[in-house]
Protein backbone atom coordinates (compact mmCIF):
# COMPACT_ATOMS: atom_id res chain seq x y z
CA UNK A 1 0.00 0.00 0.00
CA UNK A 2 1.55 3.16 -0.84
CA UNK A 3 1.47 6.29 1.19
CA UNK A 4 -0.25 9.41 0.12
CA UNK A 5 2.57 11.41 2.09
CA UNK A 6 5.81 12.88 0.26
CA UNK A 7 8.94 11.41 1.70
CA UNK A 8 11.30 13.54 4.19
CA UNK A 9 15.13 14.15 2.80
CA UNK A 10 15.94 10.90 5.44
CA UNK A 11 13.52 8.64 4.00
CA UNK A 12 15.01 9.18 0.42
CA UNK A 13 18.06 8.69 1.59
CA UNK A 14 17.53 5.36 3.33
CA UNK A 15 15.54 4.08 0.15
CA UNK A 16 18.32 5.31 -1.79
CA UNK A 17 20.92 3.24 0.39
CA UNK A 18 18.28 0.36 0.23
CA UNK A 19 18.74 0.30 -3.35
CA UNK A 20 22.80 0.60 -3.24
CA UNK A 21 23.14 -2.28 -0.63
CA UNK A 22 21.02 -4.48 -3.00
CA UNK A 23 23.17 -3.66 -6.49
CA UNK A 24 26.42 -3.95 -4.41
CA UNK A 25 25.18 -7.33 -3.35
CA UNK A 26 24.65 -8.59 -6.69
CA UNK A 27 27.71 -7.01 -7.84
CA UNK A 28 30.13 -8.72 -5.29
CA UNK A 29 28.27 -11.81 -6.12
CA UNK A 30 29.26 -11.45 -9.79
CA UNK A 31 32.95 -10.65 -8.58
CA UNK A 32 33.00 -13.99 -6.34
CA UNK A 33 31.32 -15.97 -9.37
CA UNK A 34 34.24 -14.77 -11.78
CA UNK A 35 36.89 -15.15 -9.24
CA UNK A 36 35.03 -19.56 -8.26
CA UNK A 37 34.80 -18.69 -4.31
CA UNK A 38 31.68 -17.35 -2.15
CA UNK A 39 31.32 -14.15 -1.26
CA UNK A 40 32.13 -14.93 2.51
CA UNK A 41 35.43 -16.02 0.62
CA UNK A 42 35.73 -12.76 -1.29
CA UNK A 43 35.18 -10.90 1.95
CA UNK A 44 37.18 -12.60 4.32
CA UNK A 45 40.12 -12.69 2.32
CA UNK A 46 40.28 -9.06 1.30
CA UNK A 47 40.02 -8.46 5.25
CA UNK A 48 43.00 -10.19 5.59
CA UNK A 49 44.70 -9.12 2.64
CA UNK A 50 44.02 -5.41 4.23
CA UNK A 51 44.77 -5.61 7.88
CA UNK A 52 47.14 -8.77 8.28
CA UNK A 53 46.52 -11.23 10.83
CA UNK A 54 43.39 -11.37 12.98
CA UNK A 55 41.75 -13.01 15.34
CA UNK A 56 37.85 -14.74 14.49
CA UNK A 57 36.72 -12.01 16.98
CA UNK A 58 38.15 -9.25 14.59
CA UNK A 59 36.96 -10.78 11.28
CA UNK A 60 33.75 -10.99 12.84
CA UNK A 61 33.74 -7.37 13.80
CA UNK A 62 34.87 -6.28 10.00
CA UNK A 63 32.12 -8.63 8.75
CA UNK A 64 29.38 -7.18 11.31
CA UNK A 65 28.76 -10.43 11.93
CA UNK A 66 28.20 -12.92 15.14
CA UNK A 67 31.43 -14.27 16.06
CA UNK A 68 30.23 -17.64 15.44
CA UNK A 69 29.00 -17.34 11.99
CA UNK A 70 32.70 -15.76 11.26
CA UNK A 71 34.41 -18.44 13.31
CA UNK A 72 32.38 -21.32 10.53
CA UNK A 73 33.29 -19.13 7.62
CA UNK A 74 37.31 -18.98 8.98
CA UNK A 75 36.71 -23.12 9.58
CA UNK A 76 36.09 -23.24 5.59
CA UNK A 77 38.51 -21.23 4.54
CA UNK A 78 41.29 -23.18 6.61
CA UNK A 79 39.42 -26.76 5.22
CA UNK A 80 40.50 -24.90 1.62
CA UNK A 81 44.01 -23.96 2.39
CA UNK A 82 43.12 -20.40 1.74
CA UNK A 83 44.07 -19.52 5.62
CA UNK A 84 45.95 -20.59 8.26
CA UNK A 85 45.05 -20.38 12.24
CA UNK A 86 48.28 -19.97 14.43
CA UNK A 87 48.61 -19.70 18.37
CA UNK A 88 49.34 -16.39 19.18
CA UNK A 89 52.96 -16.01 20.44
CA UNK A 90 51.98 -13.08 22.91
CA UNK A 91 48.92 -14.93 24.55
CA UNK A 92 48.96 -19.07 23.67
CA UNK A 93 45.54 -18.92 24.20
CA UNK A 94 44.44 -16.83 21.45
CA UNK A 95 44.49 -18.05 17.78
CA UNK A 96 44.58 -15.73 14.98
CA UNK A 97 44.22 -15.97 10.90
CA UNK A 98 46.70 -14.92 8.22
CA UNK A 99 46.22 -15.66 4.67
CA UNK A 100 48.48 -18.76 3.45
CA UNK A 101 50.07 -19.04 0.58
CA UNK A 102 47.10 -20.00 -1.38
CA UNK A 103 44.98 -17.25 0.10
CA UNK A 104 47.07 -14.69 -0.62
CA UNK A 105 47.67 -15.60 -4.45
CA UNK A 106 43.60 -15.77 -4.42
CA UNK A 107 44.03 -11.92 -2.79
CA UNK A 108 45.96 -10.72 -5.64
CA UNK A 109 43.37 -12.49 -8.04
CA UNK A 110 40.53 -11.03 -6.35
CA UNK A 111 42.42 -7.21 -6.61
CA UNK A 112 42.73 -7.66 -10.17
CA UNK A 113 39.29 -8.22 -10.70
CA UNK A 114 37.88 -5.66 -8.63
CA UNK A 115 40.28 -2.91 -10.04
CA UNK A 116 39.70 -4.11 -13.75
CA UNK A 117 36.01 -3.81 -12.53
CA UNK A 118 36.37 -0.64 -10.61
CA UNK A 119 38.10 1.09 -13.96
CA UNK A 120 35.11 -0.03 -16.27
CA UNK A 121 32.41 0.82 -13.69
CA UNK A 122 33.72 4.12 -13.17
CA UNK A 123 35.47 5.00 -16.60
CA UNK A 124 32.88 7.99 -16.69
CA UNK A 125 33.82 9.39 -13.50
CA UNK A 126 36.32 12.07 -12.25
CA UNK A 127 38.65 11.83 -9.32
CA UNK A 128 37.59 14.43 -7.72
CA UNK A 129 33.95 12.41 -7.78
CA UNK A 130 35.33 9.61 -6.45
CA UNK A 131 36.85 10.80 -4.12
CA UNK A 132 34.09 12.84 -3.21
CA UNK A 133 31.18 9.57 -3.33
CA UNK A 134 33.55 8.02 -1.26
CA UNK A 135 33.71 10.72 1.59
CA UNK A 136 29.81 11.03 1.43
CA UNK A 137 29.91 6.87 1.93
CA UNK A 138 32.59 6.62 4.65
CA UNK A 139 30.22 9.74 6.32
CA UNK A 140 27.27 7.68 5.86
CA UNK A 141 28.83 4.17 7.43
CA UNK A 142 29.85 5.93 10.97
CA UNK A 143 26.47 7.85 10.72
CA UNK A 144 24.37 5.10 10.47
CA UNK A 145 27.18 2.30 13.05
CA UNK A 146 26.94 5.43 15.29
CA UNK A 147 23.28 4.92 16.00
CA UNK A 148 22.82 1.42 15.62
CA UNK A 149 21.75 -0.70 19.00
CA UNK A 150 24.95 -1.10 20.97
CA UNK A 151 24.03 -5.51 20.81
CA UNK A 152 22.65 -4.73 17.12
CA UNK A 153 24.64 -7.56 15.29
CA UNK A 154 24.60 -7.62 11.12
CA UNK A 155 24.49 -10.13 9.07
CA UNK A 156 25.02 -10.08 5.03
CA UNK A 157 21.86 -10.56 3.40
């Protein structure tokens, strides 16, 4: 049922994200299909290609995810040889992720897709817009974590 009322600044906005999370779905689907892993694959690995080692608690954090659905995703990627879990040599009761060998080669794959992607995505576009579409998003992300339930926990769609 649609509403007879226009919508406030906020509510376009929100629709408008709405609409962006949805095509950037699909679109890192599309990069995991071309690349042969999932995309809690895609996204775990370019974590770790990013930050280094971590530990499931981390990963989990970066995917806004409960630890435990990270911790099964980690458990898949180590079955596949794309990671490795080591005990931590400052606490020997903490384990912690790296890429292996494997994973990191699949890294560099996955960076060479996205950038030959990113250049025919945004051929059309200057750098001054990109950089500015990517202030307005980074704005938008700590708006929007800012306010979110303290126990809110996120899970990909």
């Amino acid at each position: 049922m649609s509403s007879d009322l226009p919508e406030t600044p906020p509510q376009t906005l929100l629709r408008s994200v709405e609409a962006f999370s949805r095509t950037l779905r699909e679109s890192s689907l599309g990069v995991a299909r071309d690349i042969g892993c999932s995309k809690g694959t895609l996204a775990i690995v370019r974590i770790l290609q990013r930050r280094g080692t971590l530990q499931v608690s981390d990963i989990a954090h970066a995917l806004r995810v409960d630890i435990s659905v990270a911790s099964r995703q980690v458990s898949q990627l180590v079955d596949d040889g794309l990671v490795e879990r080591t005990v931590d040599d400052g606490d020997r009761r903490v384990r912690t992720i790296r890429l292996s060998p494997a994973g990191r080669s699949l890294a560099v794959d996955i960076a060479a897709v996205l950038e030959r992607r990113a250049h025919e995505v945004f051929a059309d576009w200057s750098s001054e817009e990109l950089a500015d579409a990517a202030a307005t998003l980074d704005r938008l992300t700590t708006t929007l974590a800012d306010r979110a339930p303290a126990d809110a926990v996120l899970t990909p769609a």
